[in-house]
C-alpha atoms as a PDB file:
ATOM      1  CA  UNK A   1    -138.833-185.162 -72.925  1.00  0.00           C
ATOM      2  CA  UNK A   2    -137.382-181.921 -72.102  1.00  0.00           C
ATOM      3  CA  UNK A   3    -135.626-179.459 -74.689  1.00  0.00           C
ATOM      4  CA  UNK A   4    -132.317-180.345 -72.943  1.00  0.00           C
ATOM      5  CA  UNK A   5    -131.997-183.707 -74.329  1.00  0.00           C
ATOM      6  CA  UNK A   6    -133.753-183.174 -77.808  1.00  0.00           C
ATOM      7  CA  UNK A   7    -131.191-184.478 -80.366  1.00  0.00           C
ATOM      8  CA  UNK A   8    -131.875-181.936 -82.544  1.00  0.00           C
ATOM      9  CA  UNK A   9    -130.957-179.199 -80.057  1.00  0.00           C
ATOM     10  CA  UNK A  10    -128.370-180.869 -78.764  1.00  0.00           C
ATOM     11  CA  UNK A  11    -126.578-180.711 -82.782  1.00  0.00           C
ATOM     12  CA  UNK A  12    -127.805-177.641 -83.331  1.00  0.00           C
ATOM     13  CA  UNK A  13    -125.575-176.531 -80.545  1.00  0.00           C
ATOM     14  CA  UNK A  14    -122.950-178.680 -81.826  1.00  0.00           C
ATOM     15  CA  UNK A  15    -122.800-176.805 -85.028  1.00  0.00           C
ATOM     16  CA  UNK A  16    -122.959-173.683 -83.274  1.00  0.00           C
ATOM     17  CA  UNK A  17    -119.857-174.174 -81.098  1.00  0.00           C
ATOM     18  CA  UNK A  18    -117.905-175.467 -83.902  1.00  0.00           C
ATOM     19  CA  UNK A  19    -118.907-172.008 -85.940  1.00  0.00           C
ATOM     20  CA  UNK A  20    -117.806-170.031 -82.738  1.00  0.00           C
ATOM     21  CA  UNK A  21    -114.279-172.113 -82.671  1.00  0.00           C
ATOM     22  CA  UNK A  22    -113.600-171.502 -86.363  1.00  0.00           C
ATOM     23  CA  UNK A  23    -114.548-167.663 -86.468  1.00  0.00           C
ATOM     24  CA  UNK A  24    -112.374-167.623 -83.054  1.00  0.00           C
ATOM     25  CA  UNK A  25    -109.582-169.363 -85.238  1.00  0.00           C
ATOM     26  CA  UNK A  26    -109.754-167.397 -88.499  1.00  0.00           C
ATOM     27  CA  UNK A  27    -109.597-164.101 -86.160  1.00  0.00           C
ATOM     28  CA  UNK A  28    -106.362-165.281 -84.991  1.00  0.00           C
ATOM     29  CA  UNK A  29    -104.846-166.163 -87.870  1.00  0.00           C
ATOM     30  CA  UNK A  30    -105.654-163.038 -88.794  1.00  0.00           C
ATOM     31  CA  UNK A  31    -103.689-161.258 -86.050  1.00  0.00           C
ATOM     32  CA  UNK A  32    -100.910-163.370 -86.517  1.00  0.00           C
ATOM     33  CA  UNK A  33    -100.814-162.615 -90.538  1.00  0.00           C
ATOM     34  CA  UNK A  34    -100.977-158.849 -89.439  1.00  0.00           C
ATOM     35  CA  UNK A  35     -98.304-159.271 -87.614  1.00  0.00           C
ATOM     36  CA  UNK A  36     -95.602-161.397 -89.944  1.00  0.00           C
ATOM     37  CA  UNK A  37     -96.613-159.307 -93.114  1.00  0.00           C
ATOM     38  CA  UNK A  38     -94.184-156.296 -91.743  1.00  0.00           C
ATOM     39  CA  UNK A  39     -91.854-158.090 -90.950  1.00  0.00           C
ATOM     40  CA  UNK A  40     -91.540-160.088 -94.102  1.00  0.00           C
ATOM     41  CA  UNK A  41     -91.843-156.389 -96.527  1.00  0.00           C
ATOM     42  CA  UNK A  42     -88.949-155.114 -94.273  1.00  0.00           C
ATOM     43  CA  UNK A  43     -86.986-158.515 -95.146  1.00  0.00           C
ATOM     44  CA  UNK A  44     -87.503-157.477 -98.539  1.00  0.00           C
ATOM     45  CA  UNK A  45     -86.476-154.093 -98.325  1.00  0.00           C
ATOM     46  CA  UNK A  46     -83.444-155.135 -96.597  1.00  0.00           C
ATOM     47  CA  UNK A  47     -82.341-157.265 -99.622  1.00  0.00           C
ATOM     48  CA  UNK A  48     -83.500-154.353-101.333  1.00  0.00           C
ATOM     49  CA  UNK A  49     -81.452-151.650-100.086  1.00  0.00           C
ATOM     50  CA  UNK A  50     -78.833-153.792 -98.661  1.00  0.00           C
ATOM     51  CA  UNK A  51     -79.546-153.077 -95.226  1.00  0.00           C
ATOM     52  CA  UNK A  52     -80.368-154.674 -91.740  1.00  0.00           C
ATOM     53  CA  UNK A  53     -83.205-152.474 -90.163  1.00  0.00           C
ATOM     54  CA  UNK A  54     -86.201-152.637 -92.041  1.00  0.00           C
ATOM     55  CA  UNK A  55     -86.808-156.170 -90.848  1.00  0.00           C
ATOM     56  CA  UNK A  56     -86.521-154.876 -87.579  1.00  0.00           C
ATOM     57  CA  UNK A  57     -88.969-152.060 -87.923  1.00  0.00           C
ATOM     58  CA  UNK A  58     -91.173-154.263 -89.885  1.00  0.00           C
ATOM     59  CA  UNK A  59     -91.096-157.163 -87.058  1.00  0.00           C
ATOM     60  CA  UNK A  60     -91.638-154.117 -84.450  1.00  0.00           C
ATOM     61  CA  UNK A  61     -94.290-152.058 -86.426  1.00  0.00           C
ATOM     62  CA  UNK A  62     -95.964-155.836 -87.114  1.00  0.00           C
ATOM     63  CA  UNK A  63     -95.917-156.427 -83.260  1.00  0.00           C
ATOM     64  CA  UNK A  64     -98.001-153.054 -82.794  1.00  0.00           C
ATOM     65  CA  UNK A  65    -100.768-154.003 -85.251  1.00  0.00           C
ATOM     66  CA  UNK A  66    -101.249-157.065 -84.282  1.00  0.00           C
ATOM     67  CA  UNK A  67    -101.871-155.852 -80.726  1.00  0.00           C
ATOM     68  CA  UNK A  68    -104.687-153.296 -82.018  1.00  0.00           C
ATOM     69  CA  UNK A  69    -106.247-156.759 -84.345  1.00  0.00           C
ATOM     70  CA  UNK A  70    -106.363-158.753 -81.396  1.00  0.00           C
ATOM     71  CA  UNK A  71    -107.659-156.009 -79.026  1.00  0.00           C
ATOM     72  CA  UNK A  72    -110.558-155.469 -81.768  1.00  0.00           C
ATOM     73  CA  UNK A  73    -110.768-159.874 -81.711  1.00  0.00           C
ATOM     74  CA  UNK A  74    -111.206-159.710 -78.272  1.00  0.00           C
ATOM     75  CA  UNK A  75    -114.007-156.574 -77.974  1.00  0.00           C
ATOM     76  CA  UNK A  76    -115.903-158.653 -80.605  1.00  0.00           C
ATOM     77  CA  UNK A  77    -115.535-161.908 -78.268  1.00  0.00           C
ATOM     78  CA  UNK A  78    -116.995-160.225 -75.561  1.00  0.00           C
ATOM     79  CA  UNK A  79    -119.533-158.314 -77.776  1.00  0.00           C
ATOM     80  CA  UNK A  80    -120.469-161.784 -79.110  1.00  0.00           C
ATOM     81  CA  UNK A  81    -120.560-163.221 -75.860  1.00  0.00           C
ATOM     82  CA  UNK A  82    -122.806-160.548 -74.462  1.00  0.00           C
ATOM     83  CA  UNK A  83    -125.515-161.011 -77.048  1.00  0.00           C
ATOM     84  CA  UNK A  84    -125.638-164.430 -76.158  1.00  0.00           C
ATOM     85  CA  UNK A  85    -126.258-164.113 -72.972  1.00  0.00           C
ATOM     86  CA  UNK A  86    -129.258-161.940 -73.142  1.00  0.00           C
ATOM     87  CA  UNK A  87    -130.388-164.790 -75.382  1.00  0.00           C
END
């Protein structure tokens, strides 16, 4: 029997691709936390100080850091992906 079709290697990569799929997941939720956290403290502020642009800044300033988290989630991706391939 080759290792191809060995059950056990067959659900150990199983497990493995459902790890990949929820550390892929969790990173994104991540990025999209980073960005809706701004946004939300410049909501507050608003009601705050009784005025309209710190949601906008927050929003805006929340847009930015989530594009530097999900440039870092993809260089890890491909980092990840690398090592794997050398396997």
């Amino acid at each position: 029997m080759s290792s191809d079709l060995d059950p056990e290697d067959h659900k150990k990569r199983s497990r493995e691709s459902v790890y990949v799929s929820v550390n892929a997941f969790s990173r994104v939720m991540a990025v999209i936390i980073l960005m809706l956290v701004p946004g939300a403290l410049g909501y507050f502020l608003d009601g705050l100080l009784k005025t309209s642009i710190c949601v906008v800044i927050g929003f805006l300033a929340g847009m930015v850091i989530a594009g530097v988290g999900l440039m870092f989630v993809v260089r890890q991706a491909n980092e990840d992906l690398k090592q794997k391939t050398k396997r």
